[in-house]
C-alpha atoms as a PDB file:
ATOM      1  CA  UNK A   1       0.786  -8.184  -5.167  1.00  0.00           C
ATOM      2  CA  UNK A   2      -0.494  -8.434  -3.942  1.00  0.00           C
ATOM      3  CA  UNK A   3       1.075  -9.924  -5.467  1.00  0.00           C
ATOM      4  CA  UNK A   4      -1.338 -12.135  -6.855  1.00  0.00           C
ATOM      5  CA  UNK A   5      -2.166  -8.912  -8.363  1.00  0.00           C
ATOM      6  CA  UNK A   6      -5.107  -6.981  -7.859  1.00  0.00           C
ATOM      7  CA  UNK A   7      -8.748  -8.227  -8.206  1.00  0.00           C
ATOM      8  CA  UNK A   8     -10.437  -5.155 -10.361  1.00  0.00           C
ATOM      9  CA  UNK A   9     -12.746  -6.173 -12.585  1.00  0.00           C
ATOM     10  CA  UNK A  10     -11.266  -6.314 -16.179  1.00  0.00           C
ATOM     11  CA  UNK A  11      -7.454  -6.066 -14.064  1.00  0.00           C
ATOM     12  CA  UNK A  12      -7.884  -9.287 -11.803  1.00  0.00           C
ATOM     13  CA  UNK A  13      -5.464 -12.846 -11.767  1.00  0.00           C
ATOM     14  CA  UNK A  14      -6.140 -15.579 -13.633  1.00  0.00           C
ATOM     15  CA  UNK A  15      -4.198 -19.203 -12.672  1.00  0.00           C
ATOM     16  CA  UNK A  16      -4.391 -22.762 -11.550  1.00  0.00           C
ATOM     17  CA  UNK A  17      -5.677 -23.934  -7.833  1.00  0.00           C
ATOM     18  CA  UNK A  18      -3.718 -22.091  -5.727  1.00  0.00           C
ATOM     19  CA  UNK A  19      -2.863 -24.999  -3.495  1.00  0.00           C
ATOM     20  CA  UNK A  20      -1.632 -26.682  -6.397  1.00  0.00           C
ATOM     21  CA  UNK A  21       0.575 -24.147  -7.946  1.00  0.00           C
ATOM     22  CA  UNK A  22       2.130 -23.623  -4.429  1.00  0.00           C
ATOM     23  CA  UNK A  23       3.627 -27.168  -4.587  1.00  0.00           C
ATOM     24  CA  UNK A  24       4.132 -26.393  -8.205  1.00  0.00           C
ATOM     25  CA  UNK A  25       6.007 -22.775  -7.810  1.00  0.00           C
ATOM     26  CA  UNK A  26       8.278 -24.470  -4.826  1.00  0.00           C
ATOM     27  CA  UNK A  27      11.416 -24.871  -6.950  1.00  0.00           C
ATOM     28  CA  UNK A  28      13.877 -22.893  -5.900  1.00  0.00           C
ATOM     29  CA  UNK A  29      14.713 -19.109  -7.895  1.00  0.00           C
ATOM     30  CA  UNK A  30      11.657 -18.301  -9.657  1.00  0.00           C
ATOM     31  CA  UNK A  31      12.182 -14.767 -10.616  1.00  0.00           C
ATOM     32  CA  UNK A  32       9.741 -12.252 -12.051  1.00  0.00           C
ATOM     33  CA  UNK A  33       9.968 -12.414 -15.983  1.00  0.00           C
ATOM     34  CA  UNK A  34       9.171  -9.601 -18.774  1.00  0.00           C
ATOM     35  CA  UNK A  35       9.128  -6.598 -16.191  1.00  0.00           C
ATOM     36  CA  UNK A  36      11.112  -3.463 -16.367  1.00  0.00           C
ATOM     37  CA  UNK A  37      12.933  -2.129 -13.513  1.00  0.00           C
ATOM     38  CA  UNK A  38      14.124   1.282 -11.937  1.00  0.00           C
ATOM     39  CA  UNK A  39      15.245   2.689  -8.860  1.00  0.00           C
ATOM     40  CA  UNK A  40      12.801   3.802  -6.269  1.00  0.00           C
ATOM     41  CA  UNK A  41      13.617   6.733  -3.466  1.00  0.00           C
ATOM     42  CA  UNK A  42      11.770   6.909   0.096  1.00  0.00           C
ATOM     43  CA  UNK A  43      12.232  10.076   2.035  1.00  0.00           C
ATOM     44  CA  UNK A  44      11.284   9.409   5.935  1.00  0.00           C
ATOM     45  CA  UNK A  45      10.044  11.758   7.856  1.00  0.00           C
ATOM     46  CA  UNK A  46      13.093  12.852   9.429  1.00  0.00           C
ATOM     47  CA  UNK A  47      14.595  13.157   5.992  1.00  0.00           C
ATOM     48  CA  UNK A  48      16.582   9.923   5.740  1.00  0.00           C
ATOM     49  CA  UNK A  49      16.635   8.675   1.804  1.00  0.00           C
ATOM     50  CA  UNK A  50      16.368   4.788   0.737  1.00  0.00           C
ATOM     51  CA  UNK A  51      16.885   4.555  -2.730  1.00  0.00           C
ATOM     52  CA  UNK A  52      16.284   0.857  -4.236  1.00  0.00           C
ATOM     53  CA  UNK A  53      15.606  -1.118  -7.136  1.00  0.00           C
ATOM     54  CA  UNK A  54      11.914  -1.869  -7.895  1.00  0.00           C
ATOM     55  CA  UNK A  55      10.300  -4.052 -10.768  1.00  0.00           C
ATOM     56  CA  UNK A  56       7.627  -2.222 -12.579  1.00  0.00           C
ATOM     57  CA  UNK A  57       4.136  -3.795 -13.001  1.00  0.00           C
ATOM     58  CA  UNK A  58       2.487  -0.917 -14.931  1.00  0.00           C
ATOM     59  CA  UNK A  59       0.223  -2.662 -17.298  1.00  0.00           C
ATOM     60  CA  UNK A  60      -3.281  -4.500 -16.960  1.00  0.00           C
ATOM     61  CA  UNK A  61      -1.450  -7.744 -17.281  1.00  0.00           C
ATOM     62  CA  UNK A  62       1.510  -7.211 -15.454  1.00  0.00           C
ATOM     63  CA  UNK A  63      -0.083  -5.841 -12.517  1.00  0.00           C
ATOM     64  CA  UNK A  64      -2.711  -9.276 -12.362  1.00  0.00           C
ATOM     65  CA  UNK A  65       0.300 -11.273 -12.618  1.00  0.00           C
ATOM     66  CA  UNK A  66       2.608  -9.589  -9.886  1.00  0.00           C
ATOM     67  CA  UNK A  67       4.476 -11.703  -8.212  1.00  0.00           C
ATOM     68  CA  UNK A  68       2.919 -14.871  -8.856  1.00  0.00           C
ATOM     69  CA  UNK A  69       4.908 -18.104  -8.354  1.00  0.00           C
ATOM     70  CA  UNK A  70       7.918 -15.977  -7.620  1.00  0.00           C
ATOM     71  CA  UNK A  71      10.096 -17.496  -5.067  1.00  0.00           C
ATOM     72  CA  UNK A  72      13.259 -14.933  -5.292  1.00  0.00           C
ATOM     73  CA  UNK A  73      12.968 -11.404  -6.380  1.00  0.00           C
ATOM     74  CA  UNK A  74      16.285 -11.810  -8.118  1.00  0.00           C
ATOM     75  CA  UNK A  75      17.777  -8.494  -9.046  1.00  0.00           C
ATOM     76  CA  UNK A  76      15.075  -5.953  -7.600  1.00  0.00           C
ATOM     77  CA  UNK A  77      14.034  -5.560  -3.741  1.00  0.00           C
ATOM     78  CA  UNK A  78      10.183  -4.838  -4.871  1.00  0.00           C
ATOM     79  CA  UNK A  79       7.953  -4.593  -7.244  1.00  0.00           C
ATOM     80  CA  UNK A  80       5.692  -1.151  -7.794  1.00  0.00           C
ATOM     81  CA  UNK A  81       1.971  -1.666  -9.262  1.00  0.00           C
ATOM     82  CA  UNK A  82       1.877   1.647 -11.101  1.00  0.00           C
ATOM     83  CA  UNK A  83      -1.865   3.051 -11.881  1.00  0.00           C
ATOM     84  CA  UNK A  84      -3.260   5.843 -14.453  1.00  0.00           C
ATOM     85  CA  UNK A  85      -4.916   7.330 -11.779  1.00  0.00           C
ATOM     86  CA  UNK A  86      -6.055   6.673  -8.196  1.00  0.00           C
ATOM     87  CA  UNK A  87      -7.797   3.943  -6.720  1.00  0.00           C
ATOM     88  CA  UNK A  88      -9.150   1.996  -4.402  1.00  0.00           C
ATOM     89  CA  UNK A  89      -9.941  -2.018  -4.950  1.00  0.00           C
ATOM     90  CA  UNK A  90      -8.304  -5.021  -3.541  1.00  0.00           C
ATOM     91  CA  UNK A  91      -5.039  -7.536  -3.507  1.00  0.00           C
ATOM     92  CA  UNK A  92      -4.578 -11.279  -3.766  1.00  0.00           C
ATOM     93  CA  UNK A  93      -2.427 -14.398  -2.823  1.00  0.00           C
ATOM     94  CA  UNK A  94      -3.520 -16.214  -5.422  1.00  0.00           C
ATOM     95  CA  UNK A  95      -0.253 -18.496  -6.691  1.00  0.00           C
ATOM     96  CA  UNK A  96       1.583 -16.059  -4.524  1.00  0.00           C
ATOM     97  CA  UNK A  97       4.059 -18.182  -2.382  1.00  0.00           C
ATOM     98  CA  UNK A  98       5.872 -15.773  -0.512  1.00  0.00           C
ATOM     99  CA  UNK A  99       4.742 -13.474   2.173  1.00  0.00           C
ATOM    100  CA  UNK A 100       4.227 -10.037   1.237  1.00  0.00           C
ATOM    101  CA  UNK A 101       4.001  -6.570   2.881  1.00  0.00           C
ATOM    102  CA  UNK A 102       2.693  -3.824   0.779  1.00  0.00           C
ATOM    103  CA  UNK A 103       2.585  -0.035   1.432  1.00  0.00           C
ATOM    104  CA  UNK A 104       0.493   2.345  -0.422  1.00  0.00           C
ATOM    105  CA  UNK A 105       0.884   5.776  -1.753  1.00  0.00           C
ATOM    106  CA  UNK A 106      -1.631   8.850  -3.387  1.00  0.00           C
ATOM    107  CA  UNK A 107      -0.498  10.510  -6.655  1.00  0.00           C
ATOM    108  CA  UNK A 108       1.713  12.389  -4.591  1.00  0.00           C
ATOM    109  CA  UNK A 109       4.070   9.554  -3.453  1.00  0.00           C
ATOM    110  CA  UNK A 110       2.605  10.426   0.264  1.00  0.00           C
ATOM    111  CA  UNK A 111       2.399   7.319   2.198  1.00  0.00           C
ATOM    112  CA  UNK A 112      -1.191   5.895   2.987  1.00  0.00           C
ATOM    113  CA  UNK A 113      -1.285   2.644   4.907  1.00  0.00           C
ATOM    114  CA  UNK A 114       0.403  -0.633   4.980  1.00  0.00           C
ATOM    115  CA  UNK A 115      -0.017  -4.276   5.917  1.00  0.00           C
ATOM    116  CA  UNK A 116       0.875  -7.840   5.776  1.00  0.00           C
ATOM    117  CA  UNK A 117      -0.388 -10.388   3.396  1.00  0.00           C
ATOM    118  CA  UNK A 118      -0.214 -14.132   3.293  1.00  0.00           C
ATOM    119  CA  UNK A 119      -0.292 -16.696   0.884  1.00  0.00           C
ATOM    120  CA  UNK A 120      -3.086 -18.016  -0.449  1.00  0.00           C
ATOM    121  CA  UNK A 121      -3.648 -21.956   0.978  1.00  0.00           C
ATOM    122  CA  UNK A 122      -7.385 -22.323  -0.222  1.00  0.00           C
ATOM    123  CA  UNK A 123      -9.720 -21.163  -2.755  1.00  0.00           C
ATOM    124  CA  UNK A 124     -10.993 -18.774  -2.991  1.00  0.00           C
ATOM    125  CA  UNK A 125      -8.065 -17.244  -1.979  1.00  0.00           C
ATOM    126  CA  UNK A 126      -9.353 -13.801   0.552  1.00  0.00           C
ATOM    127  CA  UNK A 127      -9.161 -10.332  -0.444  1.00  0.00           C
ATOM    128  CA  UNK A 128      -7.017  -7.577   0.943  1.00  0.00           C
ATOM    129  CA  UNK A 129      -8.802  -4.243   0.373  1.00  0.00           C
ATOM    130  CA  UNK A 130      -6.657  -1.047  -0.973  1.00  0.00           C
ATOM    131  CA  UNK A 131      -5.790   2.218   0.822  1.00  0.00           C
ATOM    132  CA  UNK A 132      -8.637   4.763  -0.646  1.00  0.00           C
ATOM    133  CA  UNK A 133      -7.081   7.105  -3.351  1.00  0.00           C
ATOM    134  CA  UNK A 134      -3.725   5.009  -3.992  1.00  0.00           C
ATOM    135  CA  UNK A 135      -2.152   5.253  -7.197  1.00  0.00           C
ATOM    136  CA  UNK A 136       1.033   3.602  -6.525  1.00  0.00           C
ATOM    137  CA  UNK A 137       1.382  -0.232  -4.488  1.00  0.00           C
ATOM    138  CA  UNK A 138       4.636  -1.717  -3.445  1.00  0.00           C
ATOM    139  CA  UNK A 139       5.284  -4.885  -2.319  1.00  0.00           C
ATOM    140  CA  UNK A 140       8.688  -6.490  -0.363  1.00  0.00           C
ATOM    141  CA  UNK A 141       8.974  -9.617   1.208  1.00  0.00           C
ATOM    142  CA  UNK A 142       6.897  -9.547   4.303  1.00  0.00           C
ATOM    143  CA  UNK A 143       8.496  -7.502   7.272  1.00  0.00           C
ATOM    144  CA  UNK A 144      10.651  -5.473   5.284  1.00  0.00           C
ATOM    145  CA  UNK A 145       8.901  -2.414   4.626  1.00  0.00           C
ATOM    146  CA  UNK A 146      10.844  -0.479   7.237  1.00  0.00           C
ATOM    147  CA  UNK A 147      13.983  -1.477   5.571  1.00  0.00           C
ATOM    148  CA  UNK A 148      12.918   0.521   2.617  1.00  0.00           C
ATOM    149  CA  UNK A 149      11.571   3.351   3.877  1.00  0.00           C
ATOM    150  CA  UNK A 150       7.927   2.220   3.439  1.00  0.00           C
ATOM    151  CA  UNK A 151       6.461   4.096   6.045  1.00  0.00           C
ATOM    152  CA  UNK A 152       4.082   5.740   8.004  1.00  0.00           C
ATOM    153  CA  UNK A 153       4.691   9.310   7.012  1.00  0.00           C
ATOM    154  CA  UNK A 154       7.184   8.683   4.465  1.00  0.00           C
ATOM    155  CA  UNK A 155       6.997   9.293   0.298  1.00  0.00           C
ATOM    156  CA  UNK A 156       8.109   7.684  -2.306  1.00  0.00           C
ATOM    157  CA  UNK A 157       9.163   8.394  -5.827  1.00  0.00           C
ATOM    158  CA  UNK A 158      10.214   6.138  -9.291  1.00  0.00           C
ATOM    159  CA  UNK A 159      13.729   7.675 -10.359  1.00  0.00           C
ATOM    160  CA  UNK A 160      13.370   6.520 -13.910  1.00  0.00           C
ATOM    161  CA  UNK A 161      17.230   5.842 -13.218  1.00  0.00           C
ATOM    162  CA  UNK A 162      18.479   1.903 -14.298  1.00  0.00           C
ATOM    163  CA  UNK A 163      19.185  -0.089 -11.415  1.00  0.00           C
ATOM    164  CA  UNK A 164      22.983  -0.791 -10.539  1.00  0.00           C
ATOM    165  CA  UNK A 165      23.605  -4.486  -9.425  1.00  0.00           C
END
């Protein structure tokens, strides 16, 4: 996420040409492999709850891999980049082929800023910088972030509940 992953030094994406593994990734159903998953609750600001399923990216490696090559998120509606402690750096596209949205949130779970992010057609692939102070990134499929809750003024919270399919 994005979900190339982030581009931290020592927590940044490896892979191929990103042009390349576009063409490469375009077979249908590639799902994210060896995350966890839990359910997620947004609370708007008028009080309205979303709870949904989220895959977990909490790790060095799992968080430069994100979504990479996925085409379908297959059992989750996200994925969450989780963080030791806040932030501030920058996304990528890189091998990303789907068009993301991401929202971030402080320690918290209060809602900093969102945006739109697009694949990654040429290298090098550009950089989308952070919300300051964000400890906690999600990413859904580009336009959806109002679906979920992901709002201005909203907050969000991991459950540490199993998903139900």
């Amino acid at each position: 996420m994005a979900t190339g992953g982030t581009t931290d030094v020592g927590d940044g994406p490896t892979g191929s040409n990103p042009v390349t593994a576009a063409s490469e990734a375009a077979s249908p159903e590639v799902r994210p492999d060896g995350f966890g998953s839990t359910l997620a609750r947004t609370t708007m600001p008028d009080g309205t709850m979303c709870e949904f399923c989220v895959w977990v990216a909490d790790t060095p490696q799992q968080r430069s891999r994100g979504l990479m090559f996925v085409t379908d998120l297959g059992a989750a509606d996200a994925m969450a980049f989780l963080y030791p402690a806040a932030r501030t750096g920058t996304f990528w596209m890189k091998n990303t082929v789907l068009p993301l949205s991401i929202a971030f949130f402080a320690p918290d779970g209060a809602f900093l800023a969102s945006f739109d992010m697009e694949p990654c057609r040429a290298d090098p692939c550009p950089n989308y910088r952070t919300a300051e102070g964000f400890q906690i990134a999600v990413e859904v499929p580009q336009g959806d972030l109002a679906e979920f809750g992901l709002v201005e003024g909203s907050t969000f919270e991991l459950l540490d509940l199993p998903c139900t399919t």
